[in-house]
PDB file of N, CA and C in Angstrom:
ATOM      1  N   UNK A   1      64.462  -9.815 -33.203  1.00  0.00           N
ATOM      2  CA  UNK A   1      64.496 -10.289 -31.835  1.00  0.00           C
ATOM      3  C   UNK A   1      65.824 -10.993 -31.580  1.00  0.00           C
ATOM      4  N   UNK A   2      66.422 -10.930 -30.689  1.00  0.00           N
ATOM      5  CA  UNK A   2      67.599 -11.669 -29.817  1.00  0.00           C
ATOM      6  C   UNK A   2      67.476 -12.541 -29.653  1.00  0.00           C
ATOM      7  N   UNK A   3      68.627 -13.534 -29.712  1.00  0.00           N
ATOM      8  CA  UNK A   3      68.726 -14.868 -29.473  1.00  0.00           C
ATOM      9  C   UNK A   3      68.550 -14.516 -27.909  1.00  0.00           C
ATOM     10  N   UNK A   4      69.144 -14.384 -27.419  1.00  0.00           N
ATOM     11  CA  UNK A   4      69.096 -14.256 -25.584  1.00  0.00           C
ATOM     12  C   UNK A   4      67.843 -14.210 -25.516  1.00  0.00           C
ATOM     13  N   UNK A   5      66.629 -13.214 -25.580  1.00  0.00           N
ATOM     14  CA  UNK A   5      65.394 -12.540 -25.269  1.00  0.00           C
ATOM     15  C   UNK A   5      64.713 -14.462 -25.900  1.00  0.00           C
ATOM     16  N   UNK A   6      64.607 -14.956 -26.664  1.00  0.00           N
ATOM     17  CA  UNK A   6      63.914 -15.847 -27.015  1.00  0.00           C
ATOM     18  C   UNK A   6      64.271 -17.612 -25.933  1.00  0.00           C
ATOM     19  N   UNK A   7      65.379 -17.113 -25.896  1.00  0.00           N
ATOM     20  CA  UNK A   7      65.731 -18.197 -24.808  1.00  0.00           C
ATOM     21  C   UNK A   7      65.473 -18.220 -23.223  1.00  0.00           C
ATOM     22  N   UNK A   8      64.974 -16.414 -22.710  1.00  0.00           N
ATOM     23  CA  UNK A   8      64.832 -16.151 -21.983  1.00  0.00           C
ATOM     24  C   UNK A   8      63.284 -16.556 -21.861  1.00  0.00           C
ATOM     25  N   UNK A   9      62.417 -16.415 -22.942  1.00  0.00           N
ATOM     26  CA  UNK A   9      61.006 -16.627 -22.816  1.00  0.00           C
ATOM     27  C   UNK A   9      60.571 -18.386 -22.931  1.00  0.00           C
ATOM     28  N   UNK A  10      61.468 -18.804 -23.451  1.00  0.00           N
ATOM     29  CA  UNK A  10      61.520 -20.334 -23.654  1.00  0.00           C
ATOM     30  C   UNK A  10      62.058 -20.985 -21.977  1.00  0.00           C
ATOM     31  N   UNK A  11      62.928 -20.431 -21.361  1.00  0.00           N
ATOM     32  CA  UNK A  11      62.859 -20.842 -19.555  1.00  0.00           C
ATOM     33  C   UNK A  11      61.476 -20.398 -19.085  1.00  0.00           C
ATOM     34  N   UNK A  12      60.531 -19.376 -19.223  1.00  0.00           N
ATOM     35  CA  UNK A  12      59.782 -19.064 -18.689  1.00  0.00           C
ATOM     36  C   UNK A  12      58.309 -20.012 -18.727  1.00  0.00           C
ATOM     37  N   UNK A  13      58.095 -20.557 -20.222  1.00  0.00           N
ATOM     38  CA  UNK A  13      57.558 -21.275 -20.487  1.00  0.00           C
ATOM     39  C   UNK A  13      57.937 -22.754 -20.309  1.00  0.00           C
ATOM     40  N   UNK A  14      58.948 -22.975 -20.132  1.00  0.00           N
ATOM     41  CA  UNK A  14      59.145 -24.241 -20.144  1.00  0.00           C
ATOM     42  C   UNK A  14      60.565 -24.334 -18.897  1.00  0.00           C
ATOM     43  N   UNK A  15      59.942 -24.120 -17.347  1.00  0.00           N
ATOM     44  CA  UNK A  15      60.794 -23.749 -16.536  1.00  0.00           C
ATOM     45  C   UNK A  15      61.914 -25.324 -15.755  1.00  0.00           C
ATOM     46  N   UNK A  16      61.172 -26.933 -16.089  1.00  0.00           N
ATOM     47  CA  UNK A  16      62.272 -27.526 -16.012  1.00  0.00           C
ATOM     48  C   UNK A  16      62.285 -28.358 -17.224  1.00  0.00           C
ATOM     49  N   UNK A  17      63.473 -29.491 -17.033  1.00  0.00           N
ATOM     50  CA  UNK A  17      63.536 -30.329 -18.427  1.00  0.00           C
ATOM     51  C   UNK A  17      62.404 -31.852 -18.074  1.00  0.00           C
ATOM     52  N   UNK A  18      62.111 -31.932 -19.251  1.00  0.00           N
ATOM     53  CA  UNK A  18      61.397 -32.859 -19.630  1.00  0.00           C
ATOM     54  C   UNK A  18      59.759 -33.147 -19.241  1.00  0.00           C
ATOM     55  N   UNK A  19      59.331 -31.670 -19.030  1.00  0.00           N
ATOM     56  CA  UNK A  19      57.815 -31.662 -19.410  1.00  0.00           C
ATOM     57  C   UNK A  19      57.603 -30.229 -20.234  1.00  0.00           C
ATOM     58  N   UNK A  20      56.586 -30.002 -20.365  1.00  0.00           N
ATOM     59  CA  UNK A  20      55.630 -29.224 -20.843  1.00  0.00           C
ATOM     60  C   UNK A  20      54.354 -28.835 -20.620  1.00  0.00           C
ATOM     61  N   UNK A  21      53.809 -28.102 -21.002  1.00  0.00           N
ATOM     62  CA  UNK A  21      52.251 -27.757 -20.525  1.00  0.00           C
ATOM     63  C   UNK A  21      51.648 -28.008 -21.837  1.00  0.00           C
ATOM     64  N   UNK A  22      50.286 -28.125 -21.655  1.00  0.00           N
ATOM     65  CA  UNK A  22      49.258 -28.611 -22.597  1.00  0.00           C
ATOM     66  C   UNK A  22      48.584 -26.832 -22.512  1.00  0.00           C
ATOM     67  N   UNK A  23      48.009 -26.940 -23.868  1.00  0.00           N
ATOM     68  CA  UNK A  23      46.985 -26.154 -24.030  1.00  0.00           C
ATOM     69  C   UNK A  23      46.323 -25.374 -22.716  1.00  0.00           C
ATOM     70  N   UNK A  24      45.079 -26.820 -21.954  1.00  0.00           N
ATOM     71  CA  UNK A  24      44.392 -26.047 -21.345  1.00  0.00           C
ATOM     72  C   UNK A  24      44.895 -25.871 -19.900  1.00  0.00           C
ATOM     73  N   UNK A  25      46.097 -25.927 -19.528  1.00  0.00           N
ATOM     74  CA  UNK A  25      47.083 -25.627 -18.173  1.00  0.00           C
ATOM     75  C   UNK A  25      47.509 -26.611 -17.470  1.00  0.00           C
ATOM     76  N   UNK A  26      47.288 -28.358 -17.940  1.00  0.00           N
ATOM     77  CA  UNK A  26      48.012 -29.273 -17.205  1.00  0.00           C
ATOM     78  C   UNK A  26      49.506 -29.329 -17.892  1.00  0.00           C
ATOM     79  N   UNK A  27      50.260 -29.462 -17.214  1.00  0.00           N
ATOM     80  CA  UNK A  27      51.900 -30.280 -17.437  1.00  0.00           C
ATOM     81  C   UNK A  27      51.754 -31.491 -17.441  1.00  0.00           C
ATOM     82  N   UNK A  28      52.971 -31.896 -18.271  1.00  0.00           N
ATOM     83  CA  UNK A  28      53.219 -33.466 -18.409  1.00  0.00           C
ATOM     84  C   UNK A  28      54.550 -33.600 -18.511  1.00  0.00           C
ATOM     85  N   UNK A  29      55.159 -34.712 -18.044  1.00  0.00           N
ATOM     86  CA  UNK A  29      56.120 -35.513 -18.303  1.00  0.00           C
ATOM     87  C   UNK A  29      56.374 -36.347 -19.204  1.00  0.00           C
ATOM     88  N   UNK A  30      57.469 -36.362 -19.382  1.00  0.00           N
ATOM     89  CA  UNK A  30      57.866 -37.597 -20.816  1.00  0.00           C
ATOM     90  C   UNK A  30      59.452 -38.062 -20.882  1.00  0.00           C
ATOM     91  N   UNK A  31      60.026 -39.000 -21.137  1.00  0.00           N
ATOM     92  CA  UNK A  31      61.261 -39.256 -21.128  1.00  0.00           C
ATOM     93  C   UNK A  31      61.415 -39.905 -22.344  1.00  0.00           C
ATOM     94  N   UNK A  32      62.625 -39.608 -23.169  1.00  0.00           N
ATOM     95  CA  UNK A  32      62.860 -40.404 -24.670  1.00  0.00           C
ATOM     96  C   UNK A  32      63.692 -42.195 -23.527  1.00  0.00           C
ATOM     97  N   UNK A  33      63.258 -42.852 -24.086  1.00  0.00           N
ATOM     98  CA  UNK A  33      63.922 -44.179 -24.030  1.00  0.00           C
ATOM     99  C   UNK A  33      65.435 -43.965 -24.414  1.00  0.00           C
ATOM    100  N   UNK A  34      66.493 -45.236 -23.428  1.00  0.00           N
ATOM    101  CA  UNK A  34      67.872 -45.018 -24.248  1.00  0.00           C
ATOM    102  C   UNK A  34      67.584 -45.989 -25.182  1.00  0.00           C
ATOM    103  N   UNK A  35      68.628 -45.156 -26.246  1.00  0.00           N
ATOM    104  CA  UNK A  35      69.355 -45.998 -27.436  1.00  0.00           C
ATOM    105  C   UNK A  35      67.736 -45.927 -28.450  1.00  0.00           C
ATOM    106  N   UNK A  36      66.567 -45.385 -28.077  1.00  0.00           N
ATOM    107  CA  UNK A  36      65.163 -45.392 -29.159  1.00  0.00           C
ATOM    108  C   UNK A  36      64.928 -43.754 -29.255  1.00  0.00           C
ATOM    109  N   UNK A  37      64.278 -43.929 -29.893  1.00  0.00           N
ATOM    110  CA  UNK A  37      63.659 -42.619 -30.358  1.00  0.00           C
ATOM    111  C   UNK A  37      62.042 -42.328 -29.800  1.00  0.00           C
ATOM    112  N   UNK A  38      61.549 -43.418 -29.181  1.00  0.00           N
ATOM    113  CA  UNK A  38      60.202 -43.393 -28.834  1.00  0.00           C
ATOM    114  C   UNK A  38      60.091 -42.425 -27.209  1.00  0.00           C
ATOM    115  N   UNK A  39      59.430 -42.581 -26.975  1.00  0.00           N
ATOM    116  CA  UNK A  39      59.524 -42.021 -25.091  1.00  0.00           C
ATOM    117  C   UNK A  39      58.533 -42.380 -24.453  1.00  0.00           C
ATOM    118  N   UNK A  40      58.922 -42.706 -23.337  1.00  0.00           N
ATOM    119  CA  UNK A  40      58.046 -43.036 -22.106  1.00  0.00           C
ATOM    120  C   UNK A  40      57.504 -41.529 -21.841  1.00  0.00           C
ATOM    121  N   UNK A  41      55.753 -41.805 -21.728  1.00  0.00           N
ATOM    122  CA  UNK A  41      54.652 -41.116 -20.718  1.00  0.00           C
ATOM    123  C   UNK A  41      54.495 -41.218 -19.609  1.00  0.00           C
ATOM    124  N   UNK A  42      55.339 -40.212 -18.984  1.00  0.00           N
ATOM    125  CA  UNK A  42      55.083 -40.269 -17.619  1.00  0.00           C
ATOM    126  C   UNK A  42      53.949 -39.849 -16.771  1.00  0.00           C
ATOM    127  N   UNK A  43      52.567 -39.397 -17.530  1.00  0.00           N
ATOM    128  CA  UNK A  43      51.495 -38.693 -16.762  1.00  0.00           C
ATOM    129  C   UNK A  43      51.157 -36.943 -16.974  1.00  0.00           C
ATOM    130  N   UNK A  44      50.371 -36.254 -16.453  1.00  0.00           N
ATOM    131  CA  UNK A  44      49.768 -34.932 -16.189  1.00  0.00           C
ATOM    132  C   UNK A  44      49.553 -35.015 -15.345  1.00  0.00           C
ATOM    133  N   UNK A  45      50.023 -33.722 -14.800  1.00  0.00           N
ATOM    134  CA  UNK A  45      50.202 -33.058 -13.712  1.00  0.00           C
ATOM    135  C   UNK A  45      49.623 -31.605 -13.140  1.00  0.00           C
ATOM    136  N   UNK A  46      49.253 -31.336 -12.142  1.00  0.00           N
ATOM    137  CA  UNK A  46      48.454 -30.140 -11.697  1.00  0.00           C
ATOM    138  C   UNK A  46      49.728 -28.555 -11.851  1.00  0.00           C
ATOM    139  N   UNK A  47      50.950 -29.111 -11.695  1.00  0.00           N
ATOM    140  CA  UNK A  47      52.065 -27.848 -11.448  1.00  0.00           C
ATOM    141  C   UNK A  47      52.929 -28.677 -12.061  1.00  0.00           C
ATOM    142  N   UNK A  48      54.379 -27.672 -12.467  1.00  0.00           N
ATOM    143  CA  UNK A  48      55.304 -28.047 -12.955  1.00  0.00           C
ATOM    144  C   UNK A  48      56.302 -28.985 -12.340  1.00  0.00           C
ATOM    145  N   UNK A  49      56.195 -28.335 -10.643  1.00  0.00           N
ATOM    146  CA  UNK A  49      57.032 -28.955  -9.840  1.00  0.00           C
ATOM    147  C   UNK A  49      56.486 -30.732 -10.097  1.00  0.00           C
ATOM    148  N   UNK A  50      55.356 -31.039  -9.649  1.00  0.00           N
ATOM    149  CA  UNK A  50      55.076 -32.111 -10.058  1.00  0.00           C
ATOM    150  C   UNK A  50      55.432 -33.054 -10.954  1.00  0.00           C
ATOM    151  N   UNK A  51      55.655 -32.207 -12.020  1.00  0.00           N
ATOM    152  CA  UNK A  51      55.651 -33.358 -13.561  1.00  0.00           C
ATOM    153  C   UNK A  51      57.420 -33.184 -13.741  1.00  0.00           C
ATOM    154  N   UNK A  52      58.546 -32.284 -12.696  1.00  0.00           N
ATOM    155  CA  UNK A  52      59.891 -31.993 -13.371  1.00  0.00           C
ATOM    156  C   UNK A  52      59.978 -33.653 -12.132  1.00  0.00           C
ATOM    157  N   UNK A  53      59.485 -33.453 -11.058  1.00  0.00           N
ATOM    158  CA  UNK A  53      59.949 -34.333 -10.059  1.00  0.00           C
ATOM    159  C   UNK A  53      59.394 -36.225 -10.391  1.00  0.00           C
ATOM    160  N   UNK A  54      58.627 -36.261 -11.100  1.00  0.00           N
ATOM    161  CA  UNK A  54      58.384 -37.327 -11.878  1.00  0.00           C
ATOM    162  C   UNK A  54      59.299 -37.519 -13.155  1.00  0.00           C
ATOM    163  N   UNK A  55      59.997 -36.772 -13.850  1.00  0.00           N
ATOM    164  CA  UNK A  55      60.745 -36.621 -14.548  1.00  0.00           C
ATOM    165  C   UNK A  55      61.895 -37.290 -14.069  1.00  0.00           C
ATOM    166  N   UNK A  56      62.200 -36.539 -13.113  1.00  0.00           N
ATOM    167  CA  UNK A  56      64.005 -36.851 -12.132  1.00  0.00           C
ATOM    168  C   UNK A  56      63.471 -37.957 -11.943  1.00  0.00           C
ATOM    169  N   UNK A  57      62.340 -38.518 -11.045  1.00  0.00           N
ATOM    170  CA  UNK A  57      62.471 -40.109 -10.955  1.00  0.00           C
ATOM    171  C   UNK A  57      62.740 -41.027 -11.974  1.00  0.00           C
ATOM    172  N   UNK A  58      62.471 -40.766 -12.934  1.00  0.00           N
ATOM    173  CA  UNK A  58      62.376 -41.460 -14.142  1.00  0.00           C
ATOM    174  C   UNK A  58      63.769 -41.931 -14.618  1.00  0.00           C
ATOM    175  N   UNK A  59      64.418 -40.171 -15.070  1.00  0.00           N
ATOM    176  CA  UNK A  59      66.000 -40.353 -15.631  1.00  0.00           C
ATOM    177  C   UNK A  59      66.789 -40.745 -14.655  1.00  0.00           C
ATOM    178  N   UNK A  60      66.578 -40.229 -13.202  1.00  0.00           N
ATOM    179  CA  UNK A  60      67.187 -41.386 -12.391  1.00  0.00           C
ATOM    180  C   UNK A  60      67.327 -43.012 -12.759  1.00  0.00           C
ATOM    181  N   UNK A  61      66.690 -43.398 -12.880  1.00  0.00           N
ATOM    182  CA  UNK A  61      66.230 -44.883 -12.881  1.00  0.00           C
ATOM    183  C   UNK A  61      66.938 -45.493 -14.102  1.00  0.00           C
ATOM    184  N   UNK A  62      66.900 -44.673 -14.687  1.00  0.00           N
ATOM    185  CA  UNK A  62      67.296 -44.763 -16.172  1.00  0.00           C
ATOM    186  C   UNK A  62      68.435 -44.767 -16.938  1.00  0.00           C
ATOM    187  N   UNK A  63      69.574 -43.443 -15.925  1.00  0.00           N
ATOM    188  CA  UNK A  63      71.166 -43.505 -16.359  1.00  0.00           C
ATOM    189  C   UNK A  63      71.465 -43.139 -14.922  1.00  0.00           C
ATOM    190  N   UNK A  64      71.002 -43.451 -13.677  1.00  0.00           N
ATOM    191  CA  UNK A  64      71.297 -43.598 -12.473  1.00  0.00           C
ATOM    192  C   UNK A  64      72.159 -42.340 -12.050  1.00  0.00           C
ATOM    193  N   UNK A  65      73.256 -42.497 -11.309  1.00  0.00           N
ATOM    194  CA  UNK A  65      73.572 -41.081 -10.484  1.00  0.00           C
ATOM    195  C   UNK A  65      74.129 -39.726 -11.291  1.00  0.00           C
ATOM    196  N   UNK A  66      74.544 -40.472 -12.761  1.00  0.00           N
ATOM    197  CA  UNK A  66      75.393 -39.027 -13.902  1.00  0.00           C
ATOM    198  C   UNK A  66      73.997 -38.645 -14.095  1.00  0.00           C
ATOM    199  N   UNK A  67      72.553 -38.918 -13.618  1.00  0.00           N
ATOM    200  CA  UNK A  67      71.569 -38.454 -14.493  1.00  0.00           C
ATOM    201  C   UNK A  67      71.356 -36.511 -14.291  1.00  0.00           C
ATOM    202  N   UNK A  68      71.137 -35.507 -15.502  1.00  0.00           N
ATOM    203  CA  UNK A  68      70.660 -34.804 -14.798  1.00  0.00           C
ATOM    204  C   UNK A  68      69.288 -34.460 -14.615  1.00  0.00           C
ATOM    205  N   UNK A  69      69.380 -33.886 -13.332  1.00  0.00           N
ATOM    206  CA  UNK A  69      68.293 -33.727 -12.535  1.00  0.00           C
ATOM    207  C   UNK A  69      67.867 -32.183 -12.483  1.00  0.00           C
ATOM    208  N   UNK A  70      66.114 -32.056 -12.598  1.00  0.00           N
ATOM    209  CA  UNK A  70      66.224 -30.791 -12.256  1.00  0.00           C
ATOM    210  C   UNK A  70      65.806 -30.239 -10.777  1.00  0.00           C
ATOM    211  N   UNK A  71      65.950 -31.493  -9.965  1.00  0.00           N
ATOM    212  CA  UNK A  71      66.251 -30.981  -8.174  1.00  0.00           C
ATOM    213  C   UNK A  71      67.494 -32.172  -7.588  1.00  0.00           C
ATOM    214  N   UNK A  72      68.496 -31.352  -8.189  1.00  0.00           N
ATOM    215  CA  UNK A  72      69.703 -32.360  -7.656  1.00  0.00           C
ATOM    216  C   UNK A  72      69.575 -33.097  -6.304  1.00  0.00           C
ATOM    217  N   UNK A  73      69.047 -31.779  -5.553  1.00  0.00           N
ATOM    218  CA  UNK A  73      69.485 -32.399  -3.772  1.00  0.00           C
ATOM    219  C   UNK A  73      68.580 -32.659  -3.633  1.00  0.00           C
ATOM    220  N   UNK A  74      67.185 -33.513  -3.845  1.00  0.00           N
ATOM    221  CA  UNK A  74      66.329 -34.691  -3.658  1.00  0.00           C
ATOM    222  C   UNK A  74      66.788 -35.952  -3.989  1.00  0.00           C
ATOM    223  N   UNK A  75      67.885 -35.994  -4.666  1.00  0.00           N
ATOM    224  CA  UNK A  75      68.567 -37.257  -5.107  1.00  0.00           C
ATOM    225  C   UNK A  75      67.943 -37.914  -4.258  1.00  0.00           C
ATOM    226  N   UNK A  76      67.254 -39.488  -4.536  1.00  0.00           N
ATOM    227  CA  UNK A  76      67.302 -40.765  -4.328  1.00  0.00           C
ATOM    228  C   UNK A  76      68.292 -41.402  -3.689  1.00  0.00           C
ATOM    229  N   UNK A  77      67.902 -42.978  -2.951  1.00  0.00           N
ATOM    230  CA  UNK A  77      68.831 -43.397  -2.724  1.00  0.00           C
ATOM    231  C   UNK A  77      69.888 -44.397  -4.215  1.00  0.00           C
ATOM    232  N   UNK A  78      70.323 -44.808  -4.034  1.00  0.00           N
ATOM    233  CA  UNK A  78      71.098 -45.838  -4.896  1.00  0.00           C
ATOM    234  C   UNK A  78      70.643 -46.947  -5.452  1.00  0.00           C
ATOM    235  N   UNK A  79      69.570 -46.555  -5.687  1.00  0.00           N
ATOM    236  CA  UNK A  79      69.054 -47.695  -6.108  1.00  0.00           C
ATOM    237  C   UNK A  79      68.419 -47.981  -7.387  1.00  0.00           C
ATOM    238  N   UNK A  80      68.248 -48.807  -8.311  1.00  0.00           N
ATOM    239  CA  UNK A  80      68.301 -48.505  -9.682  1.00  0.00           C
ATOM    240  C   UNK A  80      67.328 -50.010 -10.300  1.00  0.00           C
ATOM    241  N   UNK A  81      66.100 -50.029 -10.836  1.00  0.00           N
ATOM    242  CA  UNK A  81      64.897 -50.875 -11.377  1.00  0.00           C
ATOM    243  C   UNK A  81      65.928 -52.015 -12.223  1.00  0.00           C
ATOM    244  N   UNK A  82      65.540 -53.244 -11.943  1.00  0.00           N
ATOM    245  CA  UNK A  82      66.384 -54.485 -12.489  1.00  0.00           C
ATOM    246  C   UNK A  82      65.069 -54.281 -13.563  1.00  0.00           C
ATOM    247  N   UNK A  83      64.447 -53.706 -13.970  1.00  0.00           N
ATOM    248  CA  UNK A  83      63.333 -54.377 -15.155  1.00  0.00           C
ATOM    249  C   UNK A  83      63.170 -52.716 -15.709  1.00  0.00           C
ATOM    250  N   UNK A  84      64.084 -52.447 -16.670  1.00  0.00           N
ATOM    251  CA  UNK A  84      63.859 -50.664 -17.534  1.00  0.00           C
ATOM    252  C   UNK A  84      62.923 -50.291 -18.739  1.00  0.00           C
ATOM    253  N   UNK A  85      61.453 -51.397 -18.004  1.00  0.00           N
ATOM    254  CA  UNK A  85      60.277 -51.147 -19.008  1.00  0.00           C
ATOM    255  C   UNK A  85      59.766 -49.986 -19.292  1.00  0.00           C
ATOM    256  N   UNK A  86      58.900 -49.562 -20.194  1.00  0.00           N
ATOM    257  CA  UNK A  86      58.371 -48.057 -19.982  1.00  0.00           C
ATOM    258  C   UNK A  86      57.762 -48.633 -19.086  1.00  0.00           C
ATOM    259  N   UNK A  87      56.617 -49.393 -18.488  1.00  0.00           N
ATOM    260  CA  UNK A  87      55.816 -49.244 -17.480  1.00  0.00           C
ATOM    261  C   UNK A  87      56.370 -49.315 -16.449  1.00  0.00           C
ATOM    262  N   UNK A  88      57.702 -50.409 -15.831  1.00  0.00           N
ATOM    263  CA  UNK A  88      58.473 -50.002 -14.859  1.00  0.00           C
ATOM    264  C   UNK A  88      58.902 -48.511 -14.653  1.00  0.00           C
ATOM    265  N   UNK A  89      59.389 -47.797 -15.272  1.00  0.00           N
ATOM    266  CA  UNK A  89      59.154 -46.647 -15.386  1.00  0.00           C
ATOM    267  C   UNK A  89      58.774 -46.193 -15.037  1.00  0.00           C
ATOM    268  N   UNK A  90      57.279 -46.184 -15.780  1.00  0.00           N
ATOM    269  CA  UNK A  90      56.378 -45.088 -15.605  1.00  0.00           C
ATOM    270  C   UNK A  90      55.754 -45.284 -14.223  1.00  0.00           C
ATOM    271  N   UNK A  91      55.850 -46.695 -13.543  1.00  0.00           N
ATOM    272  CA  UNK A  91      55.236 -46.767 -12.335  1.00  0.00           C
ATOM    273  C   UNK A  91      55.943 -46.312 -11.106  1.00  0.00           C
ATOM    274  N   UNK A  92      57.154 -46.015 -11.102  1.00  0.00           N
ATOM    275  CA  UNK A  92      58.153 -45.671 -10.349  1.00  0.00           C
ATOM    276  C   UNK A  92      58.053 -44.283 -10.533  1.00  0.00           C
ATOM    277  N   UNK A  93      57.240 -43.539 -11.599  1.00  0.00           N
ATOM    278  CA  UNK A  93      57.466 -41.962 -11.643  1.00  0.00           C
ATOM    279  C   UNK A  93      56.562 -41.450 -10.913  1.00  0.00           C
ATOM    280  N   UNK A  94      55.324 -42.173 -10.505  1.00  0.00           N
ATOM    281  CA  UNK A  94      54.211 -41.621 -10.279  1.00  0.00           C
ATOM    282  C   UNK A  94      54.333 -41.827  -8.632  1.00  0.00           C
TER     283      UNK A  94
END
């Protein structure tokens, strides 16, 4: 098998960054923490769009406007959480 063909089926399955699907068909979100290795839970979700756009809120918040995003032109305004708890976080994703 092709490197291309396997990367092609890996977008299909996993169509933005920083969720995934579970087993029985929910998506979820997740973000690694900076500078840790642990990651913030951002929730499950009914569709992908859901759990990529909880995502962008997140890494927004997180490394602010260089963040990438996987719906650039929804960008947020400028504004950026004085408290970068996971639960600050995670409450701002939802």
């Amino acid at each position: 098998m092709e490197a291309g063909s396997t990367k092609k089926r890996e977008r299909a399955e996993k169509p933005y960054k920083g969720i995934r699907m579970r087993k029985w068909g929910k998506w979820v979100a997740e973000i690694r923490e900076p500078n840790k290795r642990s990651r913030i839970w951002l929730g499950s979700y009914s569709t992908p769009v859901a759990a990529a756009r909880a995502y962008d809120t997140a890494v927004y918040y997180l490394r602010g406007p260089s963040a990438r995003l996987n719906f650039p032109e929804l960008l947020m305004g400028e504004c950026r959480l004085s408290d970068l708890s996971a639960a600050s976080i995670r409450k701002k994703s939802y």
